[in-house]
N, C-alpha and C. Protein backbone atom coordinates (compact mmCIF):
# COMPACT_ATOMS: atom_id res chain seq x y z
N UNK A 1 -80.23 -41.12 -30.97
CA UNK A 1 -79.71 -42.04 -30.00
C UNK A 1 -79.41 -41.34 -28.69
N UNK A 2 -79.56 -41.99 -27.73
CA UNK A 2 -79.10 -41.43 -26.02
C UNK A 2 -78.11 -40.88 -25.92
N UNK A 3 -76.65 -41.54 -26.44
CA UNK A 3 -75.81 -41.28 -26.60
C UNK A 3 -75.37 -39.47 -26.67
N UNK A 4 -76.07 -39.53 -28.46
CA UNK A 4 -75.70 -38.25 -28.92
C UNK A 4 -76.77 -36.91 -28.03
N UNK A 5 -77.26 -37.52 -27.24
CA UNK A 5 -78.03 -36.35 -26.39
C UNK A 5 -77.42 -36.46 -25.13
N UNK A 6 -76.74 -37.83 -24.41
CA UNK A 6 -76.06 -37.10 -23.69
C UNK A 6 -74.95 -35.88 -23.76
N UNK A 7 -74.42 -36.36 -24.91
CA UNK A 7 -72.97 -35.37 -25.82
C UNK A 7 -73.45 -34.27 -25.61
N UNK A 8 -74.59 -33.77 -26.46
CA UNK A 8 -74.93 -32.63 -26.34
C UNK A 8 -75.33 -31.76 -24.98
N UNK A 9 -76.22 -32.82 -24.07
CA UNK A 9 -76.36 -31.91 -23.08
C UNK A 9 -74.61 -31.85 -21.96
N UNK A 10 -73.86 -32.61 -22.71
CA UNK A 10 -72.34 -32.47 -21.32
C UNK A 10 -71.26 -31.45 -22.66
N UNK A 11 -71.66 -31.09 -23.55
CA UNK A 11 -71.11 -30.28 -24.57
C UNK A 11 -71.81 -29.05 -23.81
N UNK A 12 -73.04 -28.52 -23.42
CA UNK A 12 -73.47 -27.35 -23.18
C UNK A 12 -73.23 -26.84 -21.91
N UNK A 13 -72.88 -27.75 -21.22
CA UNK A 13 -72.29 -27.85 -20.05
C UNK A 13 -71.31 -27.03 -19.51
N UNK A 14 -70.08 -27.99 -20.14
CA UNK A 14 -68.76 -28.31 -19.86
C UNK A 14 -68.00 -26.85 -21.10
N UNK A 15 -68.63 -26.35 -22.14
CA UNK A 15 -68.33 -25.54 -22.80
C UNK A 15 -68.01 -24.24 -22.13
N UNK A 16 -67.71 -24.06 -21.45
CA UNK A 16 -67.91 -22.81 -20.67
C UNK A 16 -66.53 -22.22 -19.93
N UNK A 17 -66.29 -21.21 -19.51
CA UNK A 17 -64.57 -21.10 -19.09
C UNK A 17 -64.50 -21.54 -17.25
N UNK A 18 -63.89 -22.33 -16.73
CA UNK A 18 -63.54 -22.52 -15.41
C UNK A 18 -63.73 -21.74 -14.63
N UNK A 19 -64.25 -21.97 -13.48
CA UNK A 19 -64.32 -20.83 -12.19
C UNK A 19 -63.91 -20.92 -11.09
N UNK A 20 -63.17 -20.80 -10.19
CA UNK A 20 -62.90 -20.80 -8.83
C UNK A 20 -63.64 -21.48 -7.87
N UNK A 21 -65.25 -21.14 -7.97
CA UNK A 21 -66.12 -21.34 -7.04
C UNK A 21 -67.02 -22.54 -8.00
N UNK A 22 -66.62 -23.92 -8.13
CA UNK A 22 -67.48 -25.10 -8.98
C UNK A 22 -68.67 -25.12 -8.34
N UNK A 23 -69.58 -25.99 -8.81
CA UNK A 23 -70.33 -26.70 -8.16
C UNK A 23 -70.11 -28.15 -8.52
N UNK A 24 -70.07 -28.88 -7.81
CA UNK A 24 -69.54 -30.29 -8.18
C UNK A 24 -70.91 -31.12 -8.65
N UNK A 25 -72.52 -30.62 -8.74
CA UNK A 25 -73.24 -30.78 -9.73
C UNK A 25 -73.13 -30.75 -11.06
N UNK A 26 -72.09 -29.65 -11.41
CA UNK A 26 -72.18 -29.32 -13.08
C UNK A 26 -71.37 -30.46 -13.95
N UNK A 27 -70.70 -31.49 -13.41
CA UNK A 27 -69.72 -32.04 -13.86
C UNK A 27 -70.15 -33.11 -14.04
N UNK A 28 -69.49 -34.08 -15.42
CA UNK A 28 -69.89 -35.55 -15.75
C UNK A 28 -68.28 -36.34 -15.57
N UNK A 29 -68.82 -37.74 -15.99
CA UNK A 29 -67.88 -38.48 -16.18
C UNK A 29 -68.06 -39.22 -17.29
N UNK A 30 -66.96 -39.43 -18.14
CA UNK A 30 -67.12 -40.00 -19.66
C UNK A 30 -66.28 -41.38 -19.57
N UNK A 31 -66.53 -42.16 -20.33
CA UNK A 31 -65.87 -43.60 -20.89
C UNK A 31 -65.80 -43.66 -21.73
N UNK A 32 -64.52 -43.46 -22.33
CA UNK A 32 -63.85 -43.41 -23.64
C UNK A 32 -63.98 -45.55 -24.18
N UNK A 33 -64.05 -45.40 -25.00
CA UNK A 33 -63.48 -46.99 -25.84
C UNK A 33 -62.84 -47.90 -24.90
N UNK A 34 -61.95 -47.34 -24.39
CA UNK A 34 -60.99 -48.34 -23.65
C UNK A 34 -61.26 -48.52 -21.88
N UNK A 35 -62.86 -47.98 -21.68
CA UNK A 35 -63.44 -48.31 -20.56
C UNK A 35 -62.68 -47.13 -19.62
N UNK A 36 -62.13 -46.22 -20.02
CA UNK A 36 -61.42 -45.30 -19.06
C UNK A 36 -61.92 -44.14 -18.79
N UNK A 37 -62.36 -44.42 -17.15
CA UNK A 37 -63.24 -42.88 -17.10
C UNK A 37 -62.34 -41.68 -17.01
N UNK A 38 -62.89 -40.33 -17.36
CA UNK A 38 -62.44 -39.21 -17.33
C UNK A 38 -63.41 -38.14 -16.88
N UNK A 39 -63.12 -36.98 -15.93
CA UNK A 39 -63.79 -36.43 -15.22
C UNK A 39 -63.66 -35.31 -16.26
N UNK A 40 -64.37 -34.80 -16.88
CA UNK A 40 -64.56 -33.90 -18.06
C UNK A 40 -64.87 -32.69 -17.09
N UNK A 41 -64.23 -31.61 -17.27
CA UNK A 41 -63.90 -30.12 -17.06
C UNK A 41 -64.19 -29.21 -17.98
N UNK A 42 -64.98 -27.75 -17.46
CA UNK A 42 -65.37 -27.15 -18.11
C UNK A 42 -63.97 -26.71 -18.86
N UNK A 43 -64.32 -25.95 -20.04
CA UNK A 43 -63.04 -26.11 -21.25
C UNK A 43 -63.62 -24.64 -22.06
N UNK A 44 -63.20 -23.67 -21.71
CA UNK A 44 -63.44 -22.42 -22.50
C UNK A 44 -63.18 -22.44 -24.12
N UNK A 45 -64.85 -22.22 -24.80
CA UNK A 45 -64.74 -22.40 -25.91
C UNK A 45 -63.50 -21.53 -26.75
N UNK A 46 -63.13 -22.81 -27.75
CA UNK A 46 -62.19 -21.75 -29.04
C UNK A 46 -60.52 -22.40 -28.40
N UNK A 47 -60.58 -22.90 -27.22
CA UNK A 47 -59.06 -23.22 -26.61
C UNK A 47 -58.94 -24.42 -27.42
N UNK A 48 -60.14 -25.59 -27.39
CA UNK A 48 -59.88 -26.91 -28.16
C UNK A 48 -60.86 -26.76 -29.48
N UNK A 49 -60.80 -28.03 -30.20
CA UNK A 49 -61.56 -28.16 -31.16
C UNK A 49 -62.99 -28.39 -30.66
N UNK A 50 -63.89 -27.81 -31.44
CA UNK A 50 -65.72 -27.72 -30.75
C UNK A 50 -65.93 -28.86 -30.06
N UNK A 51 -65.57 -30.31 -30.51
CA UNK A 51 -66.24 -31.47 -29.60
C UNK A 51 -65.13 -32.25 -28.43
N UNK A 52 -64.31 -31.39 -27.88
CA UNK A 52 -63.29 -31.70 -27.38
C UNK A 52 -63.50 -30.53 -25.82
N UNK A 53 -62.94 -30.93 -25.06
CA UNK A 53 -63.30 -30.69 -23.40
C UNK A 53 -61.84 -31.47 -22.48
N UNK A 54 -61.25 -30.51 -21.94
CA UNK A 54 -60.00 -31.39 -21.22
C UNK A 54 -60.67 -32.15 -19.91
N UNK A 55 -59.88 -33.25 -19.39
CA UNK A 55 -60.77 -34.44 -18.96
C UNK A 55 -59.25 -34.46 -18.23
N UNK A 56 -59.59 -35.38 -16.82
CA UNK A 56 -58.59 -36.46 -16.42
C UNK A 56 -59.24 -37.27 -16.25
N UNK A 57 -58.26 -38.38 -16.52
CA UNK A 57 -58.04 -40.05 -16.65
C UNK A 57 -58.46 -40.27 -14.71
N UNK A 58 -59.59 -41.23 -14.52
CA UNK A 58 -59.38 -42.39 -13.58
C UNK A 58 -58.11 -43.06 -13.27
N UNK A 59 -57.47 -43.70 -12.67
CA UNK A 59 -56.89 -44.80 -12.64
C UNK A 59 -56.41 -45.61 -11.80
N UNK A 60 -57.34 -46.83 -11.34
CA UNK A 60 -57.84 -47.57 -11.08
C UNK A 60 -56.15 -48.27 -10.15
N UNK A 61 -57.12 -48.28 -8.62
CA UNK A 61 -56.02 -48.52 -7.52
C UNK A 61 -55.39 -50.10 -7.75
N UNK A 62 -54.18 -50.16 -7.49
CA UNK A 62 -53.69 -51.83 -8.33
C UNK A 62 -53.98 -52.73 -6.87
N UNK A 63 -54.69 -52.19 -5.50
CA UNK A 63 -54.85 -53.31 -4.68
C UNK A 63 -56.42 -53.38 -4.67
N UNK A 64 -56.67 -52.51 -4.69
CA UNK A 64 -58.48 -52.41 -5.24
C UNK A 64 -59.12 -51.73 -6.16
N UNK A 65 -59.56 -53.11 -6.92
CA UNK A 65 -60.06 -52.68 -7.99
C UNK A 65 -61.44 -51.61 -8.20
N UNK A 66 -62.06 -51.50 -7.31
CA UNK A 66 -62.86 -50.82 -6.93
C UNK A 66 -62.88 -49.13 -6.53
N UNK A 67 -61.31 -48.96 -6.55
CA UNK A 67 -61.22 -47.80 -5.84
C UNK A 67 -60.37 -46.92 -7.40
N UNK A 68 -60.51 -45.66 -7.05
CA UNK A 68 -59.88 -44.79 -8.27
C UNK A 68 -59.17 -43.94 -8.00
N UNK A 69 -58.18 -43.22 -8.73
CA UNK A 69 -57.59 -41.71 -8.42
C UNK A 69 -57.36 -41.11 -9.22
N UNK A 70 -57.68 -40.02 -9.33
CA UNK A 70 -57.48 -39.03 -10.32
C UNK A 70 -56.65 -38.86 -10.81
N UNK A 71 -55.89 -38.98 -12.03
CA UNK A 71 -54.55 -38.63 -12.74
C UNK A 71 -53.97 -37.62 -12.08
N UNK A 72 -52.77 -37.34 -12.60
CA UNK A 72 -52.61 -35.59 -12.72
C UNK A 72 -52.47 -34.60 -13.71
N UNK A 73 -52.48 -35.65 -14.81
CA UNK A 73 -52.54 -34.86 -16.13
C UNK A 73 -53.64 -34.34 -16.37
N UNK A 74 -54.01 -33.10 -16.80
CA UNK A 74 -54.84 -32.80 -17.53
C UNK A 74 -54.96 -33.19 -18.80
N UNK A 75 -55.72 -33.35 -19.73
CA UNK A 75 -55.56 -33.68 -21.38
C UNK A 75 -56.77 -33.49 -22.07
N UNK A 76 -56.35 -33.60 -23.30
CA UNK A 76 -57.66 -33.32 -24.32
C UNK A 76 -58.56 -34.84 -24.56
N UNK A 77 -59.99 -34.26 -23.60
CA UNK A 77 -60.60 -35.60 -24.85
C UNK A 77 -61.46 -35.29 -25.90
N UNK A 78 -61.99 -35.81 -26.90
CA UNK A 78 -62.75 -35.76 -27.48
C UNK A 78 -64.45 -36.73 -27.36
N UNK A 79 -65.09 -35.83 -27.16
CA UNK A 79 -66.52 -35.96 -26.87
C UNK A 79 -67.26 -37.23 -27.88
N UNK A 80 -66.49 -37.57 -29.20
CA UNK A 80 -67.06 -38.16 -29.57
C UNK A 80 -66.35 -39.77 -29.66
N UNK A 81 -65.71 -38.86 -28.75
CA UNK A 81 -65.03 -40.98 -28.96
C UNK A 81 -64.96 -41.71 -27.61
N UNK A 82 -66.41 -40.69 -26.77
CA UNK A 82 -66.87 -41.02 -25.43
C UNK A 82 -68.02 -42.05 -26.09
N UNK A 83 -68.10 -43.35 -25.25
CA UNK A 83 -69.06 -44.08 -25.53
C UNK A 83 -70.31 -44.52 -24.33
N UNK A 84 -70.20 -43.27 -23.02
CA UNK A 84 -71.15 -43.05 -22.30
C UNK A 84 -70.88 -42.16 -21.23
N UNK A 85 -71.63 -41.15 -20.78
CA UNK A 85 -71.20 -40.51 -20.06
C UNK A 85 -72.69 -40.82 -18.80
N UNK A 86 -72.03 -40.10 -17.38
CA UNK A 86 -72.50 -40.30 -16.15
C UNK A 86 -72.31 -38.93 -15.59
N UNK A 87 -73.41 -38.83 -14.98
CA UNK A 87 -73.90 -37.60 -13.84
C UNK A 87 -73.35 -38.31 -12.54
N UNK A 88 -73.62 -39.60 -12.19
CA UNK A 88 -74.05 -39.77 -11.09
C UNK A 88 -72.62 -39.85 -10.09
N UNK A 89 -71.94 -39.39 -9.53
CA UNK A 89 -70.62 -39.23 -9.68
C UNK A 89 -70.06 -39.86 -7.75
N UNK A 90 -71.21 -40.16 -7.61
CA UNK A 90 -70.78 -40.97 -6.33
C UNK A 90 -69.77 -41.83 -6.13
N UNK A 91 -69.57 -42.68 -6.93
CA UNK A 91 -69.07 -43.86 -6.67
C UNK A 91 -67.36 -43.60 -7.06
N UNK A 92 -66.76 -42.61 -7.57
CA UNK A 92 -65.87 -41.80 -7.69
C UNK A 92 -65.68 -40.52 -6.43
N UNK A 93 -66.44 -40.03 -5.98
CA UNK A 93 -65.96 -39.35 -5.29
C UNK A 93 -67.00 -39.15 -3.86
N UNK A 94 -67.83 -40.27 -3.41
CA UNK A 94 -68.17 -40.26 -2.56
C UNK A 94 -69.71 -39.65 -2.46
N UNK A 95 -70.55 -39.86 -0.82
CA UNK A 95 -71.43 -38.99 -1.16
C UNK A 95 -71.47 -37.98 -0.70
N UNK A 96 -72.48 -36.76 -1.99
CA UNK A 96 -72.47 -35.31 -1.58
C UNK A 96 -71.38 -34.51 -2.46
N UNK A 97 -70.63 -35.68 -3.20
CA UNK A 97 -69.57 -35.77 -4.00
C UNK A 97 -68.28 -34.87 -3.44
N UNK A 98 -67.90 -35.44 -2.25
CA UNK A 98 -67.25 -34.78 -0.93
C UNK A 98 -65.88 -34.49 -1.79
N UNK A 99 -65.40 -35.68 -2.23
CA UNK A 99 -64.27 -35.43 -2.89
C UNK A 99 -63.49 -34.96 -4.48
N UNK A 100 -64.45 -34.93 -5.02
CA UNK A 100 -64.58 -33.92 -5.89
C UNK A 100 -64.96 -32.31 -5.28
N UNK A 101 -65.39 -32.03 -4.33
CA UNK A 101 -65.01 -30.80 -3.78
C UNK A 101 -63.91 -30.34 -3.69
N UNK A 102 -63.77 -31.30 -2.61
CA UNK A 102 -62.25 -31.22 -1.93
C UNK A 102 -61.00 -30.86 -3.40
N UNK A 103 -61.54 -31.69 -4.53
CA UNK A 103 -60.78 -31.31 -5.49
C UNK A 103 -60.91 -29.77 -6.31
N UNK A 104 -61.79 -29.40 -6.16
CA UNK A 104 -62.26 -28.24 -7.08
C UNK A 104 -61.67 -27.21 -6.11
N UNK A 105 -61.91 -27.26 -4.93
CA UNK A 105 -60.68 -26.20 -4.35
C UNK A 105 -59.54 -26.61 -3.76
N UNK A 106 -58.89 -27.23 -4.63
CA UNK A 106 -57.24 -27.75 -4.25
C UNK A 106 -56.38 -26.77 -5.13
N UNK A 107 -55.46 -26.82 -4.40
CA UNK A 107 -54.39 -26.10 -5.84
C UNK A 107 -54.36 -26.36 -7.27
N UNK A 108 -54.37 -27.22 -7.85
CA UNK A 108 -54.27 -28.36 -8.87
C UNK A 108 -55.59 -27.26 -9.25
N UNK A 109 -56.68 -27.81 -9.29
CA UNK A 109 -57.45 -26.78 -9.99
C UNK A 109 -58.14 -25.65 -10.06
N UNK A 110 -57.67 -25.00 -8.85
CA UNK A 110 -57.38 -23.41 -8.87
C UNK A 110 -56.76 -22.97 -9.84
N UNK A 111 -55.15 -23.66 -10.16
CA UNK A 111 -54.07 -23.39 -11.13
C UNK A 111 -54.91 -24.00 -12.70
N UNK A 112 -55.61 -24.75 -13.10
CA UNK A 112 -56.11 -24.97 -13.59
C UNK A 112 -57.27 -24.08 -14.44
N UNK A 113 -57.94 -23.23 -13.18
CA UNK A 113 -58.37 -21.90 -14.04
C UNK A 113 -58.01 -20.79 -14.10
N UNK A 114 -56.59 -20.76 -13.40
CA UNK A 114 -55.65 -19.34 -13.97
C UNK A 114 -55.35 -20.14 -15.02
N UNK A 115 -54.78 -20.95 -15.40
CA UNK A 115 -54.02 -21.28 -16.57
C UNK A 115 -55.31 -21.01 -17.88
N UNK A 116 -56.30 -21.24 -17.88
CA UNK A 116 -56.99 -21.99 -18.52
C UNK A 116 -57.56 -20.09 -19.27
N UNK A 117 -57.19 -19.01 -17.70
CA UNK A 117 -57.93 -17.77 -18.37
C UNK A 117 -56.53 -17.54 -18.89
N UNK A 118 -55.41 -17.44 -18.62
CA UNK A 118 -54.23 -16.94 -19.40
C UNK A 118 -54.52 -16.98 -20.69
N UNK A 119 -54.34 -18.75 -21.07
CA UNK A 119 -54.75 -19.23 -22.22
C UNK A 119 -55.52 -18.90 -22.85
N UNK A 120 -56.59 -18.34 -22.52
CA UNK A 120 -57.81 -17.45 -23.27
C UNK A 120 -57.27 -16.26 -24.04
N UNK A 121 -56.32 -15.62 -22.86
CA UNK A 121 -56.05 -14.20 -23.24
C UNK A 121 -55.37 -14.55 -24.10
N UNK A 122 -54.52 -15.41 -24.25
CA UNK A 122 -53.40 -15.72 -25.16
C UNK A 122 -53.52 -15.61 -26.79
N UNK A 123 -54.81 -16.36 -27.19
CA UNK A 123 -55.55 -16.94 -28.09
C UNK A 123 -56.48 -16.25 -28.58
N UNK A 124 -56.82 -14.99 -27.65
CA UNK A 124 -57.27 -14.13 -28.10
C UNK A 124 -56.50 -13.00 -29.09
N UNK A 125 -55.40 -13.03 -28.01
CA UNK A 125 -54.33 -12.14 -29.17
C UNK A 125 -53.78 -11.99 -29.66
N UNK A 126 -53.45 -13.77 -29.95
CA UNK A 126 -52.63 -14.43 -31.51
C UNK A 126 -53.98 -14.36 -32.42
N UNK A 127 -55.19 -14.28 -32.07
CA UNK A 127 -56.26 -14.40 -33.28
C UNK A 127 -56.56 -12.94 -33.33
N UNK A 128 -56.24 -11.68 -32.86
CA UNK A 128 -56.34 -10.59 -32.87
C UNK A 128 -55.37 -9.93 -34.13
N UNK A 129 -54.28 -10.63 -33.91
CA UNK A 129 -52.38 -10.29 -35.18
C UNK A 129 -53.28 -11.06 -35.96
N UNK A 130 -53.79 -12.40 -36.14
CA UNK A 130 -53.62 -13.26 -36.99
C UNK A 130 -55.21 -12.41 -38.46
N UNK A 131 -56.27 -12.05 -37.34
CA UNK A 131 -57.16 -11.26 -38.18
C UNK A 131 -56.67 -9.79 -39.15
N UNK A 132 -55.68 -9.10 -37.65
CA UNK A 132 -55.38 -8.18 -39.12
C UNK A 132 -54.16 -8.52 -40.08
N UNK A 133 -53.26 -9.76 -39.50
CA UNK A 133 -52.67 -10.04 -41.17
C UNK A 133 -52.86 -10.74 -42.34
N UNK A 134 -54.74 -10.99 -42.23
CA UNK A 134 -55.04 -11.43 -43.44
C UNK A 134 -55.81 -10.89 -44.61
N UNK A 135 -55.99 -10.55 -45.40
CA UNK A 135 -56.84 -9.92 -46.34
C UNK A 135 -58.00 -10.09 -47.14
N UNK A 136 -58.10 -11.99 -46.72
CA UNK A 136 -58.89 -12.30 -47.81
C UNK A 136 -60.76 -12.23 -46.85
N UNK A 137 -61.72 -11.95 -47.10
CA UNK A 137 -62.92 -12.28 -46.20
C UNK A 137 -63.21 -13.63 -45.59
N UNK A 138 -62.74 -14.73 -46.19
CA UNK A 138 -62.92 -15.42 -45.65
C UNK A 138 -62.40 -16.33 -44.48
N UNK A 139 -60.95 -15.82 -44.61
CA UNK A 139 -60.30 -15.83 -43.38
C UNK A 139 -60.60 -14.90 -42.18
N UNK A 140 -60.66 -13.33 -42.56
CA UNK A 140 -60.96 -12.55 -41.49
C UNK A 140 -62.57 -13.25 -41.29
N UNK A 141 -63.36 -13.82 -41.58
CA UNK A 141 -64.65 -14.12 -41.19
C UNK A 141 -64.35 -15.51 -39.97
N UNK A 142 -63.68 -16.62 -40.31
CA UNK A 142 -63.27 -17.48 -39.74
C UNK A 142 -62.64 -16.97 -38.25
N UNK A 143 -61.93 -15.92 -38.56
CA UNK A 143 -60.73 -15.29 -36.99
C UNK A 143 -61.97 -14.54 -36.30
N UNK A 144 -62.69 -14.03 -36.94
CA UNK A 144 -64.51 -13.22 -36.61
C UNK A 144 -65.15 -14.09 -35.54
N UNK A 145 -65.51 -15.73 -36.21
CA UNK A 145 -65.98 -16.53 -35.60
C UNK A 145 -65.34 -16.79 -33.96
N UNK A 146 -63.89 -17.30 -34.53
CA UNK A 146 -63.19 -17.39 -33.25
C UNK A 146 -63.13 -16.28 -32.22
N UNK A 147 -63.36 -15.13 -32.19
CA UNK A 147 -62.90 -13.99 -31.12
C UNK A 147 -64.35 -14.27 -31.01
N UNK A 148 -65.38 -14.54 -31.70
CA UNK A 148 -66.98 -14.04 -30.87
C UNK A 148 -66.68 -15.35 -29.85
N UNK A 149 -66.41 -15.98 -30.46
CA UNK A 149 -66.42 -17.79 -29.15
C UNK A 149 -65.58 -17.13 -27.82
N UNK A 150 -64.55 -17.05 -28.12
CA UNK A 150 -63.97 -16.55 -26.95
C UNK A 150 -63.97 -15.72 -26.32
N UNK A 151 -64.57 -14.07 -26.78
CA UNK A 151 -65.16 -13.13 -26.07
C UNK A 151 -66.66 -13.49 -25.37
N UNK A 152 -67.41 -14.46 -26.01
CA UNK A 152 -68.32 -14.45 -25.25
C UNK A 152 -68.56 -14.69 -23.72
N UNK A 153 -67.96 -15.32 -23.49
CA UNK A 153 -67.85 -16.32 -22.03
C UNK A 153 -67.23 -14.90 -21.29
């Protein structure tokens, strides 16, 4: 189905750790169930669960319906309980996608990929204690998995 190939190609995407310098090409927009778009952000593997990518919420101006603004929450969505996703990102942020620029170097998500590498380091070295205090192989194989995800990037 279309669907599950868009997933995949905004999973190969968006999997990747945040950078300073975006390109406001690389980015989709998803519609969850309840018709609510979310601007899906790259999401350094191993921080969430594999089909999950932090996203902000649209939400939709109360004098025009037509017009949107970006939350300020960041949050977790999950990829599979998106029921279509979009490249075409004009109609959200203009053309040339001016304002989604304007967003990618704002404070908000500058702080967004310091936080996001902290968090890496973090998780790296609770799964660093957590590998050598276990004994059995199949746990140290599991904590194995996780440090290759997160060292890779």
């Amino acid at each position: 189905m279309l669907i599950n190939l868009q997933k995949e190609i905004v999973h190969a995407t968006m999997k990747r750790p945040p950078v300073k310098n975006e390109n406001s090409h690389d980015f989709f927009i998803g519609y969850d169930g309840q018709d609510t778009p979310f601007l899906l952000l790259p999401t350094t593997p191993g921080l969430l669960l594999e089909d999950e990518c932090y996203g902000i919420s649209f939400q939709r101006d109360v004098c025009n319906p037509y017009k949107y603004h970006l939350d300020t929450h960041i949050v977790p969505v999950d990829l599979n309980n998106i029921r279509m996703f979009i490249d075409h990102l004009a109609f959200f942020f203009g053309p040339d996608h001016n304002m989604l620029n304007i967003y990618l170097e704002s404070s908000c998500y500058q702080a967004y990929v310091s936080w996001s590498t902290k968090k890496q380091e973090e998780v790296i070295k609770e799964t660093l204690l957590k590998y050598d205090a276990v004994s059995s192989l199949d746990e140290k194989k599991k904590y194995s998995e996780l440090l290759e995800q997160l060292l890779r990037n």
